[in-house]
N, C-alpha and C. Protein backbone atom coordinates (compact mmCIF):
# COMPACT_ATOMS: atom_id res chain seq x y z
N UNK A 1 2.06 -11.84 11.33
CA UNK A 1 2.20 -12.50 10.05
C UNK A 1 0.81 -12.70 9.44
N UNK A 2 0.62 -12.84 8.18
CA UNK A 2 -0.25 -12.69 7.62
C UNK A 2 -1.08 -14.08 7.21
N UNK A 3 -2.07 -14.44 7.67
CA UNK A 3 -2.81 -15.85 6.86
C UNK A 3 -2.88 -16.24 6.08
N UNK A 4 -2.63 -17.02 5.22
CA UNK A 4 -2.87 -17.55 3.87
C UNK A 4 -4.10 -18.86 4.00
N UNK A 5 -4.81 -18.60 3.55
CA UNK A 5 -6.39 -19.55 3.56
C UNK A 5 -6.11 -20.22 2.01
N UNK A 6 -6.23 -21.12 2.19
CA UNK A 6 -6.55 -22.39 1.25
C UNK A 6 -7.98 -22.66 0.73
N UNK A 7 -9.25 -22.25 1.06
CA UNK A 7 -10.24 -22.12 0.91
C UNK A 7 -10.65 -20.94 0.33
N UNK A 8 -11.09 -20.79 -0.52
CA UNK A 8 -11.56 -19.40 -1.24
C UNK A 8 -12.33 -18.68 -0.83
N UNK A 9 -13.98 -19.29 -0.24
CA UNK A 9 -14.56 -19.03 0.40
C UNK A 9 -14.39 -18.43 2.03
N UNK A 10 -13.44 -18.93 2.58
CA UNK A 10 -12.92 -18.57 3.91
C UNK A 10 -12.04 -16.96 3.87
N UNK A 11 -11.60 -17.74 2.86
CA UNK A 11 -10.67 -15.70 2.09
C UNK A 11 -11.79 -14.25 1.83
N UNK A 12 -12.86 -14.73 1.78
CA UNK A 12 -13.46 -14.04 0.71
C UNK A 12 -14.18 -13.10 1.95
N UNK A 13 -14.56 -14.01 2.82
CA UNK A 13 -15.35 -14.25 4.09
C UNK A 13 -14.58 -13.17 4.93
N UNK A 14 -13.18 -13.56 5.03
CA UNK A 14 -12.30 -13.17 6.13
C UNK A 14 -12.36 -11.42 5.44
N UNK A 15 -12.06 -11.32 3.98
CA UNK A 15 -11.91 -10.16 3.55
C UNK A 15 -13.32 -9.07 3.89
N UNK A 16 -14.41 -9.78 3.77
CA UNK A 16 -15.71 -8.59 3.04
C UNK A 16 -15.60 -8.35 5.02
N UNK A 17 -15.14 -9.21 5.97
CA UNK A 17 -15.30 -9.13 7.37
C UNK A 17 -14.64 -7.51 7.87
N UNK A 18 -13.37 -7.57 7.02
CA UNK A 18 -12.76 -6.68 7.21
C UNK A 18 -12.93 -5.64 6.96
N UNK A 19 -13.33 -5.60 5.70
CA UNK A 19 -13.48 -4.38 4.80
C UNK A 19 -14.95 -3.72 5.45
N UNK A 20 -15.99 -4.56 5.97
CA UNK A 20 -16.80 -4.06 6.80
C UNK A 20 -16.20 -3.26 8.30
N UNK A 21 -15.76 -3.90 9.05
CA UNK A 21 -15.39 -3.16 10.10
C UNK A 21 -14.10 -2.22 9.71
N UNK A 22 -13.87 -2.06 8.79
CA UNK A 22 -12.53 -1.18 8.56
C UNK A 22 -13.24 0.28 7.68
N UNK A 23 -14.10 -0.25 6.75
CA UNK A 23 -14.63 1.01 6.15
C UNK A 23 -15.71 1.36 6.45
N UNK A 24 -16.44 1.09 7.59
CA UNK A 24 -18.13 1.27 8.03
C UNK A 24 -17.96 2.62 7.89
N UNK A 25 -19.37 3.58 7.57
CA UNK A 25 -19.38 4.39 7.67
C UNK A 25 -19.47 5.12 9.30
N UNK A 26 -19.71 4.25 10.87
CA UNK A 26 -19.88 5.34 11.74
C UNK A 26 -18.36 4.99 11.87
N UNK A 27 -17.25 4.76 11.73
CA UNK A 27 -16.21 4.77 12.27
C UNK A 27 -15.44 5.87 11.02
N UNK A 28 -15.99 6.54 10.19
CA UNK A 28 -15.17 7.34 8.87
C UNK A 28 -15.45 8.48 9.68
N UNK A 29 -14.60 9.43 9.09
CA UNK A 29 -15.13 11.15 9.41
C UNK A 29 -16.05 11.77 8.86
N UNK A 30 -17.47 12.15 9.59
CA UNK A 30 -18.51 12.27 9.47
C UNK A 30 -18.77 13.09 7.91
N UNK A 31 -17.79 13.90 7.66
CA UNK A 31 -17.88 14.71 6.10
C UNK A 31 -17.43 14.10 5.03
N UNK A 32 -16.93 12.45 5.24
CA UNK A 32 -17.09 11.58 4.12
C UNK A 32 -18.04 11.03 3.69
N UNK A 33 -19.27 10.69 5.08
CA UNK A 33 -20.58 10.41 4.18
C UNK A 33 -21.48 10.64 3.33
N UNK A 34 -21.06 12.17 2.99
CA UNK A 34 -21.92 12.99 1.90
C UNK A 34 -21.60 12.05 0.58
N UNK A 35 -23.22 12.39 -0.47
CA UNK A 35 -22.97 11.22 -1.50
C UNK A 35 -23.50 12.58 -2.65
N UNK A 36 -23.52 12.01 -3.64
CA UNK A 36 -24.10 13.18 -4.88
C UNK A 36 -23.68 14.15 -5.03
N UNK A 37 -24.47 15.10 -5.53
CA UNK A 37 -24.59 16.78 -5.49
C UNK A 37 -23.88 17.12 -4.04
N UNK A 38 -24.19 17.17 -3.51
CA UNK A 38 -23.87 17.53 -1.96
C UNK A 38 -22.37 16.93 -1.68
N UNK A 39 -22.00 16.21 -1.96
CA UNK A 39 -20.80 15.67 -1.92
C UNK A 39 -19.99 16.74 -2.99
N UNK A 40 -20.79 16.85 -3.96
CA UNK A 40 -19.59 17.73 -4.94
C UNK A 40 -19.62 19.51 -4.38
N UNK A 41 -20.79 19.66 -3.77
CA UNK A 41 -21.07 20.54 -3.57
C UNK A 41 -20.34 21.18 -2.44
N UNK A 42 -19.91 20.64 -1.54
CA UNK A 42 -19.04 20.20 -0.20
C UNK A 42 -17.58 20.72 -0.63
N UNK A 43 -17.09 19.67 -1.22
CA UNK A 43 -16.25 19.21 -2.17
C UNK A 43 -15.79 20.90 -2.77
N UNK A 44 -16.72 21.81 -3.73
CA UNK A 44 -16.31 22.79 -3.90
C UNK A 44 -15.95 24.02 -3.08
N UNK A 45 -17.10 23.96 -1.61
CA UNK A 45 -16.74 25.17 -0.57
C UNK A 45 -15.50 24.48 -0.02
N UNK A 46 -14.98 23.55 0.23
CA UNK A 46 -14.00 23.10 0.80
C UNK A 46 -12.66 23.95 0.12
N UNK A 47 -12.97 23.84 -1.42
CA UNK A 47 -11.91 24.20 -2.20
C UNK A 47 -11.54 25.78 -2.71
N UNK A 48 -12.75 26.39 -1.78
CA UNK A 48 -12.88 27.91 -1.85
C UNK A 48 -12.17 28.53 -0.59
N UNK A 49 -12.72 27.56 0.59
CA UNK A 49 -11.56 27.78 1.54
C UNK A 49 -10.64 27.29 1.89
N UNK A 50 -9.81 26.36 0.81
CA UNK A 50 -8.23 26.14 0.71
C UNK A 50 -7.86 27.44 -0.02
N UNK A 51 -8.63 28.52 -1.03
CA UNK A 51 -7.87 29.41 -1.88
C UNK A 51 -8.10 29.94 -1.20
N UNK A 52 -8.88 30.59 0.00
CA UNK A 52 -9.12 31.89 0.71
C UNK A 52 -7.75 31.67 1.89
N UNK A 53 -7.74 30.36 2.34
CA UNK A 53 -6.66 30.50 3.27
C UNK A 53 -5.27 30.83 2.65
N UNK A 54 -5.06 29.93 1.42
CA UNK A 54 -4.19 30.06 0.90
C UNK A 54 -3.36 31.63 0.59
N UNK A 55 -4.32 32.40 0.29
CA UNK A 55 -4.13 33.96 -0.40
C UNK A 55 -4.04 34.39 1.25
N UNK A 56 -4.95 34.44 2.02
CA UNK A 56 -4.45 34.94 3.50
C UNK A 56 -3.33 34.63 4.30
N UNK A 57 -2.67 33.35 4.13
CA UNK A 57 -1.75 33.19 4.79
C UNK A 57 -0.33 32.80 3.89
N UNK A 58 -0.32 32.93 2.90
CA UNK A 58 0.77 32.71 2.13
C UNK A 58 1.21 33.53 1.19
N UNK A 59 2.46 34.09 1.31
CA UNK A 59 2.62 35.01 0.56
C UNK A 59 3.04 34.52 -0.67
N UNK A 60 3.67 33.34 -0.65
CA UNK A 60 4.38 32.35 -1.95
C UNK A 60 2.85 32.61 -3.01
N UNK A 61 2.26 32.31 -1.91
CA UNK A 61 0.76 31.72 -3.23
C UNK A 61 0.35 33.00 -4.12
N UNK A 62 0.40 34.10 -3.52
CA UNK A 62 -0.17 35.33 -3.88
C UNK A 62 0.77 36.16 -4.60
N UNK A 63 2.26 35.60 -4.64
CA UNK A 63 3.07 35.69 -5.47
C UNK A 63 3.28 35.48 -6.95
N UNK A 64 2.77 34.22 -6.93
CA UNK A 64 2.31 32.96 -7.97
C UNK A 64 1.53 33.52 -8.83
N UNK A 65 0.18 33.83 -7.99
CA UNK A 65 -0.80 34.83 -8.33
C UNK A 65 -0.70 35.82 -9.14
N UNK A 66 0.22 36.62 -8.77
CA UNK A 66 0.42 38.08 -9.19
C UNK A 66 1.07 37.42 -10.77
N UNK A 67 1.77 36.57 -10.68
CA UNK A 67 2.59 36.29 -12.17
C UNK A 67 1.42 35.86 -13.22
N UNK A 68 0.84 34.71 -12.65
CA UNK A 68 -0.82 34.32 -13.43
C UNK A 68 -1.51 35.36 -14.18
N UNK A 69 -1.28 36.86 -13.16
CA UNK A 69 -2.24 37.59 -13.83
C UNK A 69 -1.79 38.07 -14.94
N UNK A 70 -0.52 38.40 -14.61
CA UNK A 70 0.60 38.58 -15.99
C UNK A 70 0.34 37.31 -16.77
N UNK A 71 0.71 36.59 -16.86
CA UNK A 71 0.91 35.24 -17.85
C UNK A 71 -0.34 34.89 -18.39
N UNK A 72 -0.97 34.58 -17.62
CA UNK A 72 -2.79 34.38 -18.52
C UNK A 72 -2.80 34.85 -19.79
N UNK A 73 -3.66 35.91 -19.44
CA UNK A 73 -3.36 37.29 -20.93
C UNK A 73 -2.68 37.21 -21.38
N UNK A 74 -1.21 37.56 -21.45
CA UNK A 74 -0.56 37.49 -22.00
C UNK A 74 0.06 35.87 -22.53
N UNK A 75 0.00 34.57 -22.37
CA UNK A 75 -0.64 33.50 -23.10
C UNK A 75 -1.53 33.51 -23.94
N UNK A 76 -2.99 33.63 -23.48
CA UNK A 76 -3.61 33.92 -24.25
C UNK A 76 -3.94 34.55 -25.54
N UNK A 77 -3.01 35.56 -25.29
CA UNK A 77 -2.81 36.89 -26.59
C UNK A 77 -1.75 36.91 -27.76
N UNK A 78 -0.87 35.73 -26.83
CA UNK A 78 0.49 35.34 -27.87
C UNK A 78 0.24 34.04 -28.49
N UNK A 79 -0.54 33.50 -28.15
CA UNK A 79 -1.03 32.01 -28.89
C UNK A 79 -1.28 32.01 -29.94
N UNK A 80 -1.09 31.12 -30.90
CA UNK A 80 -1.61 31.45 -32.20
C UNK A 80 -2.60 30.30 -32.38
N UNK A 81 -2.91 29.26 -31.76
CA UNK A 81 -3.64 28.55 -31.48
C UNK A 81 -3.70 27.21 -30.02
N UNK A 82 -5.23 26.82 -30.14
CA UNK A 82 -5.62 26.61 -28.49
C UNK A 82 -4.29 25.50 -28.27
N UNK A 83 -3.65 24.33 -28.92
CA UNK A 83 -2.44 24.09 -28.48
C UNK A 83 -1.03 24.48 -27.84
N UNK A 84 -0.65 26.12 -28.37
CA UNK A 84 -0.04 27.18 -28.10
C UNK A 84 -0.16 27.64 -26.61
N UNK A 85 -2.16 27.77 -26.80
CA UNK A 85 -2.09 28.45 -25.58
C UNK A 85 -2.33 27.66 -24.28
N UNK A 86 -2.62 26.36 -24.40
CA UNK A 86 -2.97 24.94 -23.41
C UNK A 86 -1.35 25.28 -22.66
N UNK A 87 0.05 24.51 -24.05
CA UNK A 87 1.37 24.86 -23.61
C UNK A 87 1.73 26.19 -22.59
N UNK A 88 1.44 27.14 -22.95
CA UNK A 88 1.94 28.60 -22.07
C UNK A 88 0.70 28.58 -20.90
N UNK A 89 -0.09 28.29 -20.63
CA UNK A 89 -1.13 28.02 -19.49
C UNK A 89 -0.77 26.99 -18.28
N UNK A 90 -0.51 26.08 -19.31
CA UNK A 90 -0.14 24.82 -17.98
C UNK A 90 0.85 24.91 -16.93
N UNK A 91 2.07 25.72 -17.61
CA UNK A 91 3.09 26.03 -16.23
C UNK A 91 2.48 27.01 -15.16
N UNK A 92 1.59 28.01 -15.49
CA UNK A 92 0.81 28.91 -14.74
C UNK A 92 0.37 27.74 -13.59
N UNK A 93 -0.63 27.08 -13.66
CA UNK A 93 -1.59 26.65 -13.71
C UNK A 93 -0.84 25.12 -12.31
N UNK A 94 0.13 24.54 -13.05
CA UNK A 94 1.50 23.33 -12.10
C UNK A 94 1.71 24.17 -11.13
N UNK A 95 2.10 25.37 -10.86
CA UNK A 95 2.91 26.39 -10.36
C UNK A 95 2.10 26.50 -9.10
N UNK A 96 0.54 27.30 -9.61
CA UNK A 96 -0.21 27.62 -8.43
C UNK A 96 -0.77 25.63 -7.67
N UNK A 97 -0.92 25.04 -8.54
CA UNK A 97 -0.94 23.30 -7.62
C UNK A 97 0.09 23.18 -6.63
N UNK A 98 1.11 23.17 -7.01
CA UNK A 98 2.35 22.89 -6.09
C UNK A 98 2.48 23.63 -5.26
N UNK A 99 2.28 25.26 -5.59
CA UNK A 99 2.40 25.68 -4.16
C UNK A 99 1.13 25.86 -3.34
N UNK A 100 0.15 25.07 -3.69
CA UNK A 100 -1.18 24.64 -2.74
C UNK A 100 -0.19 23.66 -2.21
N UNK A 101 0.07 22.32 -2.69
CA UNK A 101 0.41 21.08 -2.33
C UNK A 101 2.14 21.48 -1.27
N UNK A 102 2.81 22.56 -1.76
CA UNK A 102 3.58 22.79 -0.73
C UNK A 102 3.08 23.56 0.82
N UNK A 103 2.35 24.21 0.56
CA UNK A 103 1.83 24.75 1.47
C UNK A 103 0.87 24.07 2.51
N UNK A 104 0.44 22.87 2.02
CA UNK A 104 -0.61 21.95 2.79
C UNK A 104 0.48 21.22 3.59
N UNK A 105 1.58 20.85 2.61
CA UNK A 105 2.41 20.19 3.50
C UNK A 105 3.35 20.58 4.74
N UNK A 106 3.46 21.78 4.04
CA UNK A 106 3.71 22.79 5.37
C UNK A 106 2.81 22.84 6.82
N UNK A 107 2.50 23.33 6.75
CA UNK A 107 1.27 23.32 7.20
C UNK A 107 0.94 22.37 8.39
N UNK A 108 1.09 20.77 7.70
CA UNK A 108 0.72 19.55 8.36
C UNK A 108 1.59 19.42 8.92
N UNK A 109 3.03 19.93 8.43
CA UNK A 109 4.32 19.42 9.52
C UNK A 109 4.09 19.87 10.69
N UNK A 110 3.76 21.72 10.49
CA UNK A 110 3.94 22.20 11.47
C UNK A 110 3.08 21.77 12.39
N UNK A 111 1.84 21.61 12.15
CA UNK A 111 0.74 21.00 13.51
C UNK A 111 1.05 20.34 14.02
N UNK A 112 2.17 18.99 13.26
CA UNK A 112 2.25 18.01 14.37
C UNK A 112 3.27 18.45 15.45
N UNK A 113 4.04 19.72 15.29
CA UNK A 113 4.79 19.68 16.49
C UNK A 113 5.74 21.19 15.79
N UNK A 114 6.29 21.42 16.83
CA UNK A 114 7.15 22.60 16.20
C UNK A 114 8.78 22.35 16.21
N UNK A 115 8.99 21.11 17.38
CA UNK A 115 10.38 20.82 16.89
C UNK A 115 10.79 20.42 15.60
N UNK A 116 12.71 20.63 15.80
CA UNK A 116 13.30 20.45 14.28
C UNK A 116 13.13 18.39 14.47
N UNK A 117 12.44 18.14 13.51
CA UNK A 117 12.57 16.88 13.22
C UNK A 117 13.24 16.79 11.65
N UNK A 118 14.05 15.63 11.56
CA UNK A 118 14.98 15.74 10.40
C UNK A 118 13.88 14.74 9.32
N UNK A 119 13.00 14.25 9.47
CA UNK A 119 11.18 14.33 8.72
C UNK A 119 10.90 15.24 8.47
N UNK A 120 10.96 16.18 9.24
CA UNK A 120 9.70 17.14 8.94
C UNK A 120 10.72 18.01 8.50
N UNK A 121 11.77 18.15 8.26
CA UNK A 121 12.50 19.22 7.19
C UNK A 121 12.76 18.51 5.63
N UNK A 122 12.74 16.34 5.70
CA UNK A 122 12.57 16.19 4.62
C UNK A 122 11.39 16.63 3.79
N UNK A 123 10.29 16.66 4.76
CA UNK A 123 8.70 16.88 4.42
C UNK A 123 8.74 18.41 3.61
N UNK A 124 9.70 19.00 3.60
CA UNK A 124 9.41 20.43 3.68
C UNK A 124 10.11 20.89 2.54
N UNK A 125 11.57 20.52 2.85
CA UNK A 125 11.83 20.43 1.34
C UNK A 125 11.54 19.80 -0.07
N UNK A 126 10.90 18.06 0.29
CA UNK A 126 10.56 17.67 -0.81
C UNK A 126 9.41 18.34 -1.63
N UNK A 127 8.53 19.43 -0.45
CA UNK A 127 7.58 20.22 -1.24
C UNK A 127 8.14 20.96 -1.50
N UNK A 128 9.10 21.90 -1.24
CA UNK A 128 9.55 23.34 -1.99
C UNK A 128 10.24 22.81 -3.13
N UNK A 129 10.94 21.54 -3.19
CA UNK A 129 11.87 21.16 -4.21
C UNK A 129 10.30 20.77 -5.53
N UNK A 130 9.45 20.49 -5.03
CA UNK A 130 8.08 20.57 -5.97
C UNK A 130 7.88 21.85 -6.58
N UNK A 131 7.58 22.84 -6.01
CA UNK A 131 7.22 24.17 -6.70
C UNK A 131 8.85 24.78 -7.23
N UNK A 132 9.87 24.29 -6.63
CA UNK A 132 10.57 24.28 -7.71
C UNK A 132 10.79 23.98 -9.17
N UNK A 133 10.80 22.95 -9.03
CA UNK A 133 10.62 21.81 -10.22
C UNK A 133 9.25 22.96 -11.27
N UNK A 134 8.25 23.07 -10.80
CA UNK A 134 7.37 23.70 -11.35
C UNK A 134 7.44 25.15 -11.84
N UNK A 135 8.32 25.99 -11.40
CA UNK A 135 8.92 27.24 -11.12
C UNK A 135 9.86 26.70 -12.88
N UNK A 136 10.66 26.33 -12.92
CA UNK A 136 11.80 25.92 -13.70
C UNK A 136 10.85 25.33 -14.65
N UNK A 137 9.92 24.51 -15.00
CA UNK A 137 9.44 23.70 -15.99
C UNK A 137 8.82 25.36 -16.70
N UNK A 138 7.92 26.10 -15.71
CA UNK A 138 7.46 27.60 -16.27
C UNK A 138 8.28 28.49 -17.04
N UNK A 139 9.27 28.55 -16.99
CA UNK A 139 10.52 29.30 -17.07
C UNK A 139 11.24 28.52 -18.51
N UNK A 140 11.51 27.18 -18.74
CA UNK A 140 11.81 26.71 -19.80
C UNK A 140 10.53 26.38 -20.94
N UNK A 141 9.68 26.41 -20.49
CA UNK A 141 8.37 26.52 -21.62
C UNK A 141 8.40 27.86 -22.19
N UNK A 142 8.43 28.81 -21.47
CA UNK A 142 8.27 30.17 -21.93
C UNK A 142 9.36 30.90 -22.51
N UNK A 143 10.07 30.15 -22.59
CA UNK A 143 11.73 30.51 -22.61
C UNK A 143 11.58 29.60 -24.01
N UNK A 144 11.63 28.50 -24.16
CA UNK A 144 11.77 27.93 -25.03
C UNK A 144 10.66 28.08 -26.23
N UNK A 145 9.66 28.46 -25.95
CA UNK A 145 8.18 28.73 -26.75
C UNK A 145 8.93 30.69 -27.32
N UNK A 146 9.50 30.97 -26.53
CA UNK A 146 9.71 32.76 -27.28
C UNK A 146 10.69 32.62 -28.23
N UNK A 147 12.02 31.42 -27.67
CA UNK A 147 13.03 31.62 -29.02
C UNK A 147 12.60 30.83 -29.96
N UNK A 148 11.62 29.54 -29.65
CA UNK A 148 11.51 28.99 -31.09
C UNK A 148 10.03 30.23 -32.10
N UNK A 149 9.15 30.62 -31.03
CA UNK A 149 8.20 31.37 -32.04
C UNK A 149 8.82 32.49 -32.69
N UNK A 150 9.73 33.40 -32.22
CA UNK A 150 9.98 34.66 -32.37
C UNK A 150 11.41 34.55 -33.75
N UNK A 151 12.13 32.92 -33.57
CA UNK A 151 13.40 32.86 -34.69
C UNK A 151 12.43 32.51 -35.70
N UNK A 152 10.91 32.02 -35.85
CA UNK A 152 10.52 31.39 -37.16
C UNK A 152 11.00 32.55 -38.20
């Protein structure tokens, strides 16, 4: 159960106590202490090899991919202005997120174990039901952006 202090000072005390031994830096994982440049810098190779793994081990992603290369350009080229083309970009763009964010979650299930846990199949679907959702939002933008531009 939790304390309730009557003293403000005793609260304040009890808190910065905590927040010291809870967030010290030698007890964090050593690649959180980076600060600045180097932190962002980190920060970006990290995010070069989430896309390198990603494209190596996922075929969903490189799927995704292949449509992007289609859709880009061709966004781009059908826009009639940068609002137009922000709209026809962004489902590209949700599409390849989610299936990073499905695939990480994948991923994490599986490490922790390889049995069927009825978690780790909610875990699994609530991400595919994500790049769904994203799949379908792509599909009614582009769908809906061709019959309203093309009936003007």
């Amino acid at each position: 159960m939790q304390e309730h202090y009557t003293n403000n000072e005793t609260s304040k005390s009890h808190r910065e106590t905590y927040l010291h031994n809870t967030c010290n830096q030698n007890t964090r994982n050593a690649k959180k202490g980076k600060k600045g440049l180097k932190r962002i810098w980190n920060a970006f190779l990290y995010s070069l090899d989430g896309f390198r793994v990603a494209w190596s081990d996922e075929a969903a992603f490189r799927q995704i991919v292949g449509l992007c290369v289609i859709f880009i350009p061709l966004a781009l080229w059908i826009a009639r202005d940068w609002q137009e083309g922000v709209l026809l970009l962004l489902p590209c763009f949700l599409a390849l997120m989610a299936e990073l964010i499905n695939s990480a979650i994948e991923n994490a299930v599986d490490y922790t174990g390889i049995e069927i846990h009825p978690l780790a199949k909610k875990a699994k679907d609530m991400g595919s039901a994500v790049q769904f959702l994203a799949l379908t939002f792509w599909v009614c933008v582009w769908v809906w952006y061709g019959v309203m531009r093309f009936l003007e």
